[in-house]
PDB file of N, CA and C in Angstrom:
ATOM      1  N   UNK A   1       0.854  -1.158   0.000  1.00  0.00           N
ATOM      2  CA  UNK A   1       0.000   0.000   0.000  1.00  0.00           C
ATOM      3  C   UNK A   1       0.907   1.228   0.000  1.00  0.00           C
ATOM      4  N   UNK A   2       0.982   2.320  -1.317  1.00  0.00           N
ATOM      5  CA  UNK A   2       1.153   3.455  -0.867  1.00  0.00           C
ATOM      6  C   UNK A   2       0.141   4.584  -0.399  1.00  0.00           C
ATOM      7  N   UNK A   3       0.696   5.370   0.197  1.00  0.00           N
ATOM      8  CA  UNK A   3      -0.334   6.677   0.495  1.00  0.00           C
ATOM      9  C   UNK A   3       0.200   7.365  -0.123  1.00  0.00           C
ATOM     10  N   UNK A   4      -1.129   8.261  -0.065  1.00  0.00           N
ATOM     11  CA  UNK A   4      -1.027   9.631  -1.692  1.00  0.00           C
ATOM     12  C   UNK A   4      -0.224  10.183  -1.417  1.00  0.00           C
ATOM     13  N   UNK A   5       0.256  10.792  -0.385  1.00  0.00           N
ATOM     14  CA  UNK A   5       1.616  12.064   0.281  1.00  0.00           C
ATOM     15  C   UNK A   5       2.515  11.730  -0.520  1.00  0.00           C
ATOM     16  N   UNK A   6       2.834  10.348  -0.035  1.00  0.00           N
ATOM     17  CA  UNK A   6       3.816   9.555  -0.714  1.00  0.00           C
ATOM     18  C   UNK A   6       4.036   9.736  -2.234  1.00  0.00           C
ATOM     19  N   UNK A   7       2.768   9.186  -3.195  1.00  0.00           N
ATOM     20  CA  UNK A   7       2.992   9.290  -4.070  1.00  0.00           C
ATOM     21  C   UNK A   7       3.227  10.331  -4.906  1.00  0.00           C
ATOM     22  N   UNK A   8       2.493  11.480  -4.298  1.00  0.00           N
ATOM     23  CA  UNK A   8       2.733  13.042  -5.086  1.00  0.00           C
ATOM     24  C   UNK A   8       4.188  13.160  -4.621  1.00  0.00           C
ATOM     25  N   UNK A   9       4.807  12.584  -3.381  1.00  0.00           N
ATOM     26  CA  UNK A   9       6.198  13.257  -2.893  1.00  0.00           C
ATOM     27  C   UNK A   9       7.448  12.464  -3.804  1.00  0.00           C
ATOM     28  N   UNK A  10       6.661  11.216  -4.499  1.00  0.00           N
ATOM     29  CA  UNK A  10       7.867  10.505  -5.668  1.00  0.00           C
ATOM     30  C   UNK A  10       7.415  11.129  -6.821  1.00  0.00           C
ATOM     31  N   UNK A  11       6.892  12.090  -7.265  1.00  0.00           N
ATOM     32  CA  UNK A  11       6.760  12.630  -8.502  1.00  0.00           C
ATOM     33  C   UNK A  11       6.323  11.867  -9.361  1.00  0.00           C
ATOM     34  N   UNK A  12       5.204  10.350  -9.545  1.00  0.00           N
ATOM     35  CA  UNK A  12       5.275   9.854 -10.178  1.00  0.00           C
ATOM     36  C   UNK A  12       4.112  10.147 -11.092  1.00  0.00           C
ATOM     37  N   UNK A  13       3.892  10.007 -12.394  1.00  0.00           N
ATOM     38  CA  UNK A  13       3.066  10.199 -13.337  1.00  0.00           C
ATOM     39  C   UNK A  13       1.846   9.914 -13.175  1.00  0.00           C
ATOM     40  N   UNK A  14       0.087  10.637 -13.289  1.00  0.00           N
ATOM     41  CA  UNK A  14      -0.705  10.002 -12.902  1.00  0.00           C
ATOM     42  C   UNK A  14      -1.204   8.795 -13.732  1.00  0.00           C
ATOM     43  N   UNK A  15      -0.667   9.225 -14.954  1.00  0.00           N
ATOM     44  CA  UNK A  15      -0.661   8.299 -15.728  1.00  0.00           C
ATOM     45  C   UNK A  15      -0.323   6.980 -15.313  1.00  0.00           C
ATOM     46  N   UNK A  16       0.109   6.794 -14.580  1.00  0.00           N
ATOM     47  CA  UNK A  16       0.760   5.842 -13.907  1.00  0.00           C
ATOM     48  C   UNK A  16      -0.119   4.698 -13.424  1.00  0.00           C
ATOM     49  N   UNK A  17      -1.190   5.233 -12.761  1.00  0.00           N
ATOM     50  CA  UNK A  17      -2.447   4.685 -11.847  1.00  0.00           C
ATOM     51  C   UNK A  17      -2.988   4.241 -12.450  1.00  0.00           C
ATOM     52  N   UNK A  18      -3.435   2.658 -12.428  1.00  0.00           N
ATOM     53  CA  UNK A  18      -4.694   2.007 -13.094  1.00  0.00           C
ATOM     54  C   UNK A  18      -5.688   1.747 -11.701  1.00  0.00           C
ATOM     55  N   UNK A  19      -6.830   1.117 -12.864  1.00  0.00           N
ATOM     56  CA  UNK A  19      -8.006   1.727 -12.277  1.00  0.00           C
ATOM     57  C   UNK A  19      -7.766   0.252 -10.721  1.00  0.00           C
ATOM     58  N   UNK A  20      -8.888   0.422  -9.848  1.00  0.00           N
ATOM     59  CA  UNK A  20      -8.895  -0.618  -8.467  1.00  0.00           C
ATOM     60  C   UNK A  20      -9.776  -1.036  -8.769  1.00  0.00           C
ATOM     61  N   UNK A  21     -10.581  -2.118  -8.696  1.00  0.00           N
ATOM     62  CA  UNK A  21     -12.089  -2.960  -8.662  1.00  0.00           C
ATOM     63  C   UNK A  21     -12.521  -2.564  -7.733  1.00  0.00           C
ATOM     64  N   UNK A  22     -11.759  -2.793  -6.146  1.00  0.00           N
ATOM     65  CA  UNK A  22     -12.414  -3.352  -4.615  1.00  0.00           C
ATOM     66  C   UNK A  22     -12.142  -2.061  -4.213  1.00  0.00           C
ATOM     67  N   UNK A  23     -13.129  -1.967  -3.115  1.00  0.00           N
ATOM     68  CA  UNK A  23     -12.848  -1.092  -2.129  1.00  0.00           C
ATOM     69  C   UNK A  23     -12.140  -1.601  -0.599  1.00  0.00           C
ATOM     70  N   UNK A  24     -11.503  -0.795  -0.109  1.00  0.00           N
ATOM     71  CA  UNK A  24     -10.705  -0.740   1.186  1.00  0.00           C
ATOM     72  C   UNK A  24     -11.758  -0.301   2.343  1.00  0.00           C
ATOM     73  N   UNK A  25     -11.872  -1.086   3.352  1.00  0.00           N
ATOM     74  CA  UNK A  25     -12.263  -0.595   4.761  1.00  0.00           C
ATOM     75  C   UNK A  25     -10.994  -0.237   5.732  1.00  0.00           C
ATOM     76  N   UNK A  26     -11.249   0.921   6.607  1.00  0.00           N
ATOM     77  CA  UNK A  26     -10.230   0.732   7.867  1.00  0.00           C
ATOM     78  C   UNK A  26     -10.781  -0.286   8.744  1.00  0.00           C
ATOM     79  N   UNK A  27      -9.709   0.042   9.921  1.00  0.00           N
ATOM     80  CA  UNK A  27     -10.101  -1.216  11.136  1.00  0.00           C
ATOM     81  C   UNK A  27     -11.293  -0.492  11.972  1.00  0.00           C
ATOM     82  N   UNK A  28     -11.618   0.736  11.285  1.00  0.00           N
ATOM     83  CA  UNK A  28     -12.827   1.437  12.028  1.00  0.00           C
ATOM     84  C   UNK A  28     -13.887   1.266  11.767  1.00  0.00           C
ATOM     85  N   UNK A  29     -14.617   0.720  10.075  1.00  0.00           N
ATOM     86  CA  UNK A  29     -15.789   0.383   9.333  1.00  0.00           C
ATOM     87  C   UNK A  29     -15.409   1.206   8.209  1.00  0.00           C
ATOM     88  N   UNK A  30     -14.439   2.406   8.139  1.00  0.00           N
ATOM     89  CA  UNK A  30     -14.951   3.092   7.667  1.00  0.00           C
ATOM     90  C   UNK A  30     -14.131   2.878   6.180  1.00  0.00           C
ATOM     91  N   UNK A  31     -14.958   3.843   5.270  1.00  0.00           N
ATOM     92  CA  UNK A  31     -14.278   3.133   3.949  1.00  0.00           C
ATOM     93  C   UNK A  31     -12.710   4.483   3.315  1.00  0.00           C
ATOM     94  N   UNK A  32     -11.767   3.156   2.993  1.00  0.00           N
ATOM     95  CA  UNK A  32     -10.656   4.268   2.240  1.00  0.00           C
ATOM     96  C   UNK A  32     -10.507   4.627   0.845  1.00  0.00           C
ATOM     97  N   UNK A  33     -10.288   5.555   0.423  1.00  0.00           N
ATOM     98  CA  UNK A  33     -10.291   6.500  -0.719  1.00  0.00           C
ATOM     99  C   UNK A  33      -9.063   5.961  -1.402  1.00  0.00           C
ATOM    100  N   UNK A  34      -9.605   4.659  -2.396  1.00  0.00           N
ATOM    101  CA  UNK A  34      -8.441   4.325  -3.094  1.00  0.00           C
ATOM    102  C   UNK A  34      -8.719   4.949  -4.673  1.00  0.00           C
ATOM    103  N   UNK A  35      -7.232   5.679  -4.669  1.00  0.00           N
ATOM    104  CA  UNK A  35      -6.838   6.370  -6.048  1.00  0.00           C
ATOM    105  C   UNK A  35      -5.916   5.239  -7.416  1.00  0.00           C
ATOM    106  N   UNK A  36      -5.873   4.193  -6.794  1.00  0.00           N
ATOM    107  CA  UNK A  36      -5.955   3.095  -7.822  1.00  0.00           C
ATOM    108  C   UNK A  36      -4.664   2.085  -7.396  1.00  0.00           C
ATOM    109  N   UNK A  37      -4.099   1.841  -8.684  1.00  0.00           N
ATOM    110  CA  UNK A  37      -2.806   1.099  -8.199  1.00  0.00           C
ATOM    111  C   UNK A  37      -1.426   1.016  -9.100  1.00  0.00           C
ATOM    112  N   UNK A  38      -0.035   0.868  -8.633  1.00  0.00           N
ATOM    113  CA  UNK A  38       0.463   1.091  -9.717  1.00  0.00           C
ATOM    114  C   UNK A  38       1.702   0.011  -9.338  1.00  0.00           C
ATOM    115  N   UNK A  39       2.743   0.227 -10.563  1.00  0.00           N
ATOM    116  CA  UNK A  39       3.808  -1.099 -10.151  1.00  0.00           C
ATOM    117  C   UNK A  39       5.161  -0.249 -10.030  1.00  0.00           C
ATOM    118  N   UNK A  40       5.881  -0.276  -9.460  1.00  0.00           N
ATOM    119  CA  UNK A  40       7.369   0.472  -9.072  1.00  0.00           C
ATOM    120  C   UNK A  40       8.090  -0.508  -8.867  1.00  0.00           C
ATOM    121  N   UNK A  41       9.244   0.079  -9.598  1.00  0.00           N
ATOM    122  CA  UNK A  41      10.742  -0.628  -8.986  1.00  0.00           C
ATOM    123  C   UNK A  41      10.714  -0.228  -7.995  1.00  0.00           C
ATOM    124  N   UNK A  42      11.633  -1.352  -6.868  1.00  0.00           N
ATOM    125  CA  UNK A  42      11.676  -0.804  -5.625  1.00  0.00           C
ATOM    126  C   UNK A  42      13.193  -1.399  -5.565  1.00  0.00           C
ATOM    127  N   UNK A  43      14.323  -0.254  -4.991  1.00  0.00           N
ATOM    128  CA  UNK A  43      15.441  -1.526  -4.423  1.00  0.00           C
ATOM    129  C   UNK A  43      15.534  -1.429  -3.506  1.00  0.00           C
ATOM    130  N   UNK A  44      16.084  -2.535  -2.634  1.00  0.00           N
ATOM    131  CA  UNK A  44      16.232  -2.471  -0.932  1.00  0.00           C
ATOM    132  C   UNK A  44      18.153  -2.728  -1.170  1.00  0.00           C
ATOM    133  N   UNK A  45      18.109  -1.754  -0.273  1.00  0.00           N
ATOM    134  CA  UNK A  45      19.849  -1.813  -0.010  1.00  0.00           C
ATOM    135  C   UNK A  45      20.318  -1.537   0.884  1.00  0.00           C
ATOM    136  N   UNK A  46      21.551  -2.045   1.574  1.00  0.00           N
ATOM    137  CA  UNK A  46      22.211  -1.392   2.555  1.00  0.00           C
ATOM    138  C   UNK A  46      23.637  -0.950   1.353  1.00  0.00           C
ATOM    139  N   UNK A  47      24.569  -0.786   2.401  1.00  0.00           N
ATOM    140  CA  UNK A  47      25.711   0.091   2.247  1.00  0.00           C
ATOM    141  C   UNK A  47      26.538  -0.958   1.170  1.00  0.00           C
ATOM    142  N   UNK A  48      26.431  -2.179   1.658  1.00  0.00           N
ATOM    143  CA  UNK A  48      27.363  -3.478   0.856  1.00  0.00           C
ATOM    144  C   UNK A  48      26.573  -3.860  -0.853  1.00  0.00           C
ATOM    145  N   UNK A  49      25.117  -3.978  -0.644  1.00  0.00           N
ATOM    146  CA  UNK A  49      24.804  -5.075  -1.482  1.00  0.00           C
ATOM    147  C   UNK A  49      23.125  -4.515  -1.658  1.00  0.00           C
ATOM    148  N   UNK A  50      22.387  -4.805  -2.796  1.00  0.00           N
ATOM    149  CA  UNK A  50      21.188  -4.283  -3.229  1.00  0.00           C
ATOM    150  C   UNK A  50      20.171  -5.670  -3.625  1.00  0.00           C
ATOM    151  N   UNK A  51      19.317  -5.222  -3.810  1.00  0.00           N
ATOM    152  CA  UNK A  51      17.929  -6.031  -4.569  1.00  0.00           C
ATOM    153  C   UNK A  51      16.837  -5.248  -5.219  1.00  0.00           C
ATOM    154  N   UNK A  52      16.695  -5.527  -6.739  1.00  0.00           N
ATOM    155  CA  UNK A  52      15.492  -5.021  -6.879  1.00  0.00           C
ATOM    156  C   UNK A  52      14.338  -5.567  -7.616  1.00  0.00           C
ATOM    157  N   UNK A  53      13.253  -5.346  -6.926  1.00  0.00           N
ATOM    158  CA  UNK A  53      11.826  -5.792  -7.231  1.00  0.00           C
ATOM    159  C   UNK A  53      10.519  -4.998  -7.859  1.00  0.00           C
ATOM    160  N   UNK A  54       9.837  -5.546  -8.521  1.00  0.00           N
ATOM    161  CA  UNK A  54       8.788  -4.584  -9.177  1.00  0.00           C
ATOM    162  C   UNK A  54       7.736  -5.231  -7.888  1.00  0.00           C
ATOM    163  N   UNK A  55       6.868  -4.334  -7.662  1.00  0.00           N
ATOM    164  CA  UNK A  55       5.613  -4.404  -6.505  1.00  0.00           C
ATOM    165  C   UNK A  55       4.709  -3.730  -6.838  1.00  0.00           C
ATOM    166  N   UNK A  56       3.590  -3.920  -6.860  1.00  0.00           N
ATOM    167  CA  UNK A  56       2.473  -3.666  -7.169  1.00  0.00           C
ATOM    168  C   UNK A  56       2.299  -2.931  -5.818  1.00  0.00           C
ATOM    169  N   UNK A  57       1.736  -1.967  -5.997  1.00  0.00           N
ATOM    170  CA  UNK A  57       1.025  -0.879  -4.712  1.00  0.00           C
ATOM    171  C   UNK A  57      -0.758  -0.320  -4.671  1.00  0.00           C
ATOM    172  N   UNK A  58      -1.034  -0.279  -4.033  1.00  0.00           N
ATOM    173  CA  UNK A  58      -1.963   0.166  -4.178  1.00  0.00           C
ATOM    174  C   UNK A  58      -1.954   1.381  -3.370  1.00  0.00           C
ATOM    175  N   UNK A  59      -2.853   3.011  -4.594  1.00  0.00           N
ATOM    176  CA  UNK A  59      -2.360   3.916  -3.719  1.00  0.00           C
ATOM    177  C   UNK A  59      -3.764   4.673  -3.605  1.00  0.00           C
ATOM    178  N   UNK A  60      -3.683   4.582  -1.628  1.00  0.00           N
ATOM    179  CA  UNK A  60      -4.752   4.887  -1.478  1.00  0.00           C
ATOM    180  C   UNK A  60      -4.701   6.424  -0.812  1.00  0.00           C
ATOM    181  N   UNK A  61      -5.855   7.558  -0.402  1.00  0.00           N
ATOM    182  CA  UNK A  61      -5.363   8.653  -0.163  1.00  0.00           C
ATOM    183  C   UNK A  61      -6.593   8.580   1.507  1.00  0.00           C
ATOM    184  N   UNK A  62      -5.581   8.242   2.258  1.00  0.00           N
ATOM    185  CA  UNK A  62      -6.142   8.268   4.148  1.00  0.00           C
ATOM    186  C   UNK A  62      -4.835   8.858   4.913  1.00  0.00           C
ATOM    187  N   UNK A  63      -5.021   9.605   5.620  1.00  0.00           N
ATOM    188  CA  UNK A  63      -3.695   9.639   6.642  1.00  0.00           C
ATOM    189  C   UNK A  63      -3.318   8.299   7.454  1.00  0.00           C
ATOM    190  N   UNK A  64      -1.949   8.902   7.297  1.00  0.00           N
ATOM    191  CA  UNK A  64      -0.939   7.811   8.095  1.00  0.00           C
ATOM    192  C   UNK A  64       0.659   7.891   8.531  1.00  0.00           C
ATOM    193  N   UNK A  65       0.977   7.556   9.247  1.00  0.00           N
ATOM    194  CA  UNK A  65       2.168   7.963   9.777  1.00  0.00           C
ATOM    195  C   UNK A  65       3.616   7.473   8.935  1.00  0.00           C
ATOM    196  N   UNK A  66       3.083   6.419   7.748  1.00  0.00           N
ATOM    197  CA  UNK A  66       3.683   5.413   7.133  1.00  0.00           C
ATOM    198  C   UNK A  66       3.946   6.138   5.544  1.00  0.00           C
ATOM    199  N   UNK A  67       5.020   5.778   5.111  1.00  0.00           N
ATOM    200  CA  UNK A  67       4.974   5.987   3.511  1.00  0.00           C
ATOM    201  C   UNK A  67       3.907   4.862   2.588  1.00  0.00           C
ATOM    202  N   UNK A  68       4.912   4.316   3.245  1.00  0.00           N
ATOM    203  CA  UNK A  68       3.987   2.454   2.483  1.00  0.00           C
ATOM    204  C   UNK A  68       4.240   1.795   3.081  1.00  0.00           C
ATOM    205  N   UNK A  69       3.531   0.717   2.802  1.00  0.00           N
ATOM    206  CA  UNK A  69       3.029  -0.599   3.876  1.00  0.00           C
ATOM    207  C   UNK A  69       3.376  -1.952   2.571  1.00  0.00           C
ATOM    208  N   UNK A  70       4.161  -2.268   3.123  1.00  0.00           N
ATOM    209  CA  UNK A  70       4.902  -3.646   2.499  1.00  0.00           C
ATOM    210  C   UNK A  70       3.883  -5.101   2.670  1.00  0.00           C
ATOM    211  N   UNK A  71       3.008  -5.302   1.851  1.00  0.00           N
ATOM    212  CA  UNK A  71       2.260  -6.419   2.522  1.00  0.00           C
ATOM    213  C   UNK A  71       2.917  -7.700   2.609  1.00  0.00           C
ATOM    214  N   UNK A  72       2.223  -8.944   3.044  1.00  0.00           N
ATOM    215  CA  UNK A  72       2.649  -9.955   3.299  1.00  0.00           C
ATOM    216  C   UNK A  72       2.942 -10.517   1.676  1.00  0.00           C
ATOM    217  N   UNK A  73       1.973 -10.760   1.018  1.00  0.00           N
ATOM    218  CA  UNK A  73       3.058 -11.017  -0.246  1.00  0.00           C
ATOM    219  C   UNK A  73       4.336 -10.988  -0.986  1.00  0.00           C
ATOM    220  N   UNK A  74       4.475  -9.764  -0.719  1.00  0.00           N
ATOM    221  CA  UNK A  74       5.325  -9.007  -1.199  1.00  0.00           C
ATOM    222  C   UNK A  74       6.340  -9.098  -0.276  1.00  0.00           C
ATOM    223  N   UNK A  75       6.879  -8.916   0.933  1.00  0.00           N
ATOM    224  CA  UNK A  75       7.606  -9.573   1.714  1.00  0.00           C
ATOM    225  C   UNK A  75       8.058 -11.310   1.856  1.00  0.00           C
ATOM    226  N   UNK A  76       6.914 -12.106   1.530  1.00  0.00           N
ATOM    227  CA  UNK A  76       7.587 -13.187   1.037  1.00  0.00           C
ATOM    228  C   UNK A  76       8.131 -13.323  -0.097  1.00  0.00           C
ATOM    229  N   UNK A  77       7.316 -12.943  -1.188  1.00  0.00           N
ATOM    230  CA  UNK A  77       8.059 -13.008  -2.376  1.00  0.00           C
ATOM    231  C   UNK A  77       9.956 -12.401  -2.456  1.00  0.00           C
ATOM    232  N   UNK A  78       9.860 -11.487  -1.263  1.00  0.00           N
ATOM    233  CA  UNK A  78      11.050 -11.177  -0.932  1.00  0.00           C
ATOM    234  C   UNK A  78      12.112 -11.727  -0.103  1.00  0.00           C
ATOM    235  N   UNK A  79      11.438 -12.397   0.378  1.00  0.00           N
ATOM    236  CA  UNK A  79      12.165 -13.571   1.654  1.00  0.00           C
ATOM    237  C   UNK A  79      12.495 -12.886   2.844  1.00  0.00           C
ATOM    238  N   UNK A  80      11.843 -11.547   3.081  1.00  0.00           N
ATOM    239  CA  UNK A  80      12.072 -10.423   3.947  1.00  0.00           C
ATOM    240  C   UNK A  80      11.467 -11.077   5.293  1.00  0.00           C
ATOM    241  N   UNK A  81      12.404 -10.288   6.436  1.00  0.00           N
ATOM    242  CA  UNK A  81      12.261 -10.704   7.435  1.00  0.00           C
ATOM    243  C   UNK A  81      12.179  -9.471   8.410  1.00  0.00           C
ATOM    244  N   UNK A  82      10.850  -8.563   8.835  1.00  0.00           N
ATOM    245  CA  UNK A  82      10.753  -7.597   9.455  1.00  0.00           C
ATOM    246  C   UNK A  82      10.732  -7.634  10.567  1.00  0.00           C
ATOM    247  N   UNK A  83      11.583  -6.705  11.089  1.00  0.00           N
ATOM    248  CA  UNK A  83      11.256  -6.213  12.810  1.00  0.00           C
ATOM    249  C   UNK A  83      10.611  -5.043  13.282  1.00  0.00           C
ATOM    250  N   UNK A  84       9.557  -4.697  13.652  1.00  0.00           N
ATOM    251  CA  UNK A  84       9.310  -3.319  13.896  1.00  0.00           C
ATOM    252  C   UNK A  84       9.763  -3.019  15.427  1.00  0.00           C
ATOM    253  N   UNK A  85       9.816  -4.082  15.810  1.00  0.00           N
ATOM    254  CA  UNK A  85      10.632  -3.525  17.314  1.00  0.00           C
ATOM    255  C   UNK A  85      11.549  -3.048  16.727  1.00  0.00           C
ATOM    256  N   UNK A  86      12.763  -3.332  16.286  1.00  0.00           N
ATOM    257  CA  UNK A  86      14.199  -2.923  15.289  1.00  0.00           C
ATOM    258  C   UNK A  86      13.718  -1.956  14.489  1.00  0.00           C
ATOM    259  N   UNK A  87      13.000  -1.902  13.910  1.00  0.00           N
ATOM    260  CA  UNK A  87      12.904  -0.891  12.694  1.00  0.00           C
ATOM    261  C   UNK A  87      13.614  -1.226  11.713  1.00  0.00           C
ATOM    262  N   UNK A  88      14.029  -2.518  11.410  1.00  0.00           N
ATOM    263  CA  UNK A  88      14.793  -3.414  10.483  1.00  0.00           C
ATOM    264  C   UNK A  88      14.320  -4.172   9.639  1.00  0.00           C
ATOM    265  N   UNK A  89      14.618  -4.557   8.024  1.00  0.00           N
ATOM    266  CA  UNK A  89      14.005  -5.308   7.754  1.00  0.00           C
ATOM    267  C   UNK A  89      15.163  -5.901   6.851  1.00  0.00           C
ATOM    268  N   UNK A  90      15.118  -7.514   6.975  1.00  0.00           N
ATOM    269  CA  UNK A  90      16.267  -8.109   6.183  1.00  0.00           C
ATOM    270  C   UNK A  90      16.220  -9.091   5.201  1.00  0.00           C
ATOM    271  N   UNK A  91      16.623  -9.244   4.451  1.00  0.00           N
ATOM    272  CA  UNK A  91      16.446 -10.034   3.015  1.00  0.00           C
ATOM    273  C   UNK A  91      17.938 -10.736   2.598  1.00  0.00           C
ATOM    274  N   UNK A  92      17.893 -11.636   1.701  1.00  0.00           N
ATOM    275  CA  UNK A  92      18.807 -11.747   1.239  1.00  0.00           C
ATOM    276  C   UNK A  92      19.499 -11.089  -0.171  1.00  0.00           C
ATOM    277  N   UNK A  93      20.354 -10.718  -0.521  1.00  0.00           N
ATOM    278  CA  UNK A  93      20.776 -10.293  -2.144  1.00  0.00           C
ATOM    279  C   UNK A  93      20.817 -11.547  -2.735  1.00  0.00           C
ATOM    280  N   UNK A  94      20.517 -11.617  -4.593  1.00  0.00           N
ATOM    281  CA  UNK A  94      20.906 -12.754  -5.140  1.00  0.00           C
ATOM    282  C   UNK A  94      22.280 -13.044  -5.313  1.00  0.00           C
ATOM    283  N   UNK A  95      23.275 -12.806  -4.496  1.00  0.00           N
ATOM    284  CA  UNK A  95      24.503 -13.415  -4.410  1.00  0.00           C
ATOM    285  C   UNK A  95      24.690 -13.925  -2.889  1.00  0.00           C
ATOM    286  N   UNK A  96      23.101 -13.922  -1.831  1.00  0.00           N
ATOM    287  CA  UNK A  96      23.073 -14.977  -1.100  1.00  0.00           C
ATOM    288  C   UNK A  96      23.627 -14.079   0.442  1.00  0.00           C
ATOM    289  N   UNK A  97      24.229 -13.098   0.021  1.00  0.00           N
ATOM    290  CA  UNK A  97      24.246 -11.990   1.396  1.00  0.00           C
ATOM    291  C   UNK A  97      23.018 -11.253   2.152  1.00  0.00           C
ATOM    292  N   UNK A  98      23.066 -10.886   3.317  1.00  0.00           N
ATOM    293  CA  UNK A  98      22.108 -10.413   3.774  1.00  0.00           C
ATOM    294  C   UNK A  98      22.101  -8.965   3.779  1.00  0.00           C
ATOM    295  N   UNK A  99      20.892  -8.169   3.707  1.00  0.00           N
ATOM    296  CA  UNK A  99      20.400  -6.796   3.252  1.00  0.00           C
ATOM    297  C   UNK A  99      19.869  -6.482   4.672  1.00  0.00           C
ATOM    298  N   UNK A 100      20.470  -5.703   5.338  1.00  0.00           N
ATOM    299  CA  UNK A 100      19.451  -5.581   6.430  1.00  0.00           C
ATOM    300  C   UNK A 100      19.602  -4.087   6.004  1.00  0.00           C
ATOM    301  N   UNK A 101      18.266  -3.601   5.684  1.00  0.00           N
ATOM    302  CA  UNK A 101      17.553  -1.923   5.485  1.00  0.00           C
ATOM    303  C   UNK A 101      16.910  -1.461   7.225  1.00  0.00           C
ATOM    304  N   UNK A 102      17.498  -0.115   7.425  1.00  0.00           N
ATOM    305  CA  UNK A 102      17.327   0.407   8.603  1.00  0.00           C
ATOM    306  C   UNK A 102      16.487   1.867   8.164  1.00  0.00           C
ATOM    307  N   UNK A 103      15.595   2.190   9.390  1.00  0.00           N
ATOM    308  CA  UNK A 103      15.189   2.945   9.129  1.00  0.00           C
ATOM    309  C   UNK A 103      15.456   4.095   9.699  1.00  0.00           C
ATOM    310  N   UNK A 104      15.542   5.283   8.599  1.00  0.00           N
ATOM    311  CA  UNK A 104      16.123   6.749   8.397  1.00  0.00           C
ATOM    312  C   UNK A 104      15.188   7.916   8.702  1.00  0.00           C
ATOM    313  N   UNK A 105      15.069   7.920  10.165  1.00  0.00           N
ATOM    314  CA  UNK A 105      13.938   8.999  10.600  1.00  0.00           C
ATOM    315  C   UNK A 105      14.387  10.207  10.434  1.00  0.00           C
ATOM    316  N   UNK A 106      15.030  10.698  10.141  1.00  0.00           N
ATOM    317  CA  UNK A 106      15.790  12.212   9.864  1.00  0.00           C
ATOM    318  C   UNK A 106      15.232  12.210   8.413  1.00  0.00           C
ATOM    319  N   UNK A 107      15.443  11.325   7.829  1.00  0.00           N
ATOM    320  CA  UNK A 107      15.464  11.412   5.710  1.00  0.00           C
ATOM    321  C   UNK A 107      14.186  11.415   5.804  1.00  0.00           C
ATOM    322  N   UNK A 108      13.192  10.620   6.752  1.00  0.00           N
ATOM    323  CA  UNK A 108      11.467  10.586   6.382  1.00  0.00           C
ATOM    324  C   UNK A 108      10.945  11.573   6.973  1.00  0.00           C
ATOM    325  N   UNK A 109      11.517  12.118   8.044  1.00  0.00           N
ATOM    326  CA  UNK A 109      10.505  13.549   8.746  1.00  0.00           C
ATOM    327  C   UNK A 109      11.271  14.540   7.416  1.00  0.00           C
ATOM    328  N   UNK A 110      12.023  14.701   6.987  1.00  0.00           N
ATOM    329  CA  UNK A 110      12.616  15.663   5.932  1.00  0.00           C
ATOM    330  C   UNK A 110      11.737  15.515   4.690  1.00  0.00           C
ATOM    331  N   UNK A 111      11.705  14.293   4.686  1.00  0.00           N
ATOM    332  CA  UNK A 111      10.616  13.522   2.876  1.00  0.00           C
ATOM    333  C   UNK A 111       9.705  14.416   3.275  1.00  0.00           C
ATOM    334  N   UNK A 112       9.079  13.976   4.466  1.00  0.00           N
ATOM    335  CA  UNK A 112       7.400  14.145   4.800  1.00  0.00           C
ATOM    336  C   UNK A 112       7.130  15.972   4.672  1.00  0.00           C
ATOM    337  N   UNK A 113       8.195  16.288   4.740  1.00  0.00           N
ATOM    338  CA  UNK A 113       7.664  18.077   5.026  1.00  0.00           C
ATOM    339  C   UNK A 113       8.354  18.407   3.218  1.00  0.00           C
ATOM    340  N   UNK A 114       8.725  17.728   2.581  1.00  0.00           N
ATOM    341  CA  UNK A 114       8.648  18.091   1.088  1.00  0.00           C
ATOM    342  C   UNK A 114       7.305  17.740  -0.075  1.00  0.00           C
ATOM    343  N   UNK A 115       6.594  17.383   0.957  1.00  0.00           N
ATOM    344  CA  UNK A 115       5.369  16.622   0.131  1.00  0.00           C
ATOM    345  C   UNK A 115       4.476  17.674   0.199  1.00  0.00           C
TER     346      UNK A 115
END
């Protein structure tokens, strides 16, 4: 899942967005304002070694404290292994090393006020 902030804050084309069938509920009843869905490269990297994946997103426009939300698919398909206690999330590269991506609260409160 991306959110719209997000997506206006990657500059990406609206062109971009195909249309959604389903609608989204929150965990409240209430219903979310999905603006469709789209596919992005994504790479995950640390400092040593990279990976990259195309992911389907769906981008919906609700507040949230989150850029995007990595679903369970998509994390297996990645072989990803998240911690949110850590704020870590680790994968392997296809040369069989491990990727552990940390998260950069200085770079996202900075993202978030360019959007």
């Amino acid at each position: 899942m991306l959110f719209w902030e997000m997506f206006l804050g990657l500059q990406i084309s609206l062109g971009q967005l195909r249309y959604f069938y389903d609608c989204l509920v929150k965990f409240t009843g209430d219903q979310v304002e999905v603006r469709g869905y789209t596919n992005l490269r994504m790479t995950f990297s640390d400092e040593d070694v990279a990976r990259t994946f195309t992911i389907k997103y769906i981008v919906v426009n609700t507040p949230s404290a989150y850029n995007f939300l990595l679903g369970r698919p998509s994390r297996n398909r990645l072989g990803a292994v998240p911690s949110t206690f850590h704020m870590k999330l680790k994968l392997h590269s296809l040369e069989g090393k491990v990727i552990t991506m940390r998260v950069d609260q200085k770079w996202c409160a900075s993202a978030m006020k360019t959007v």
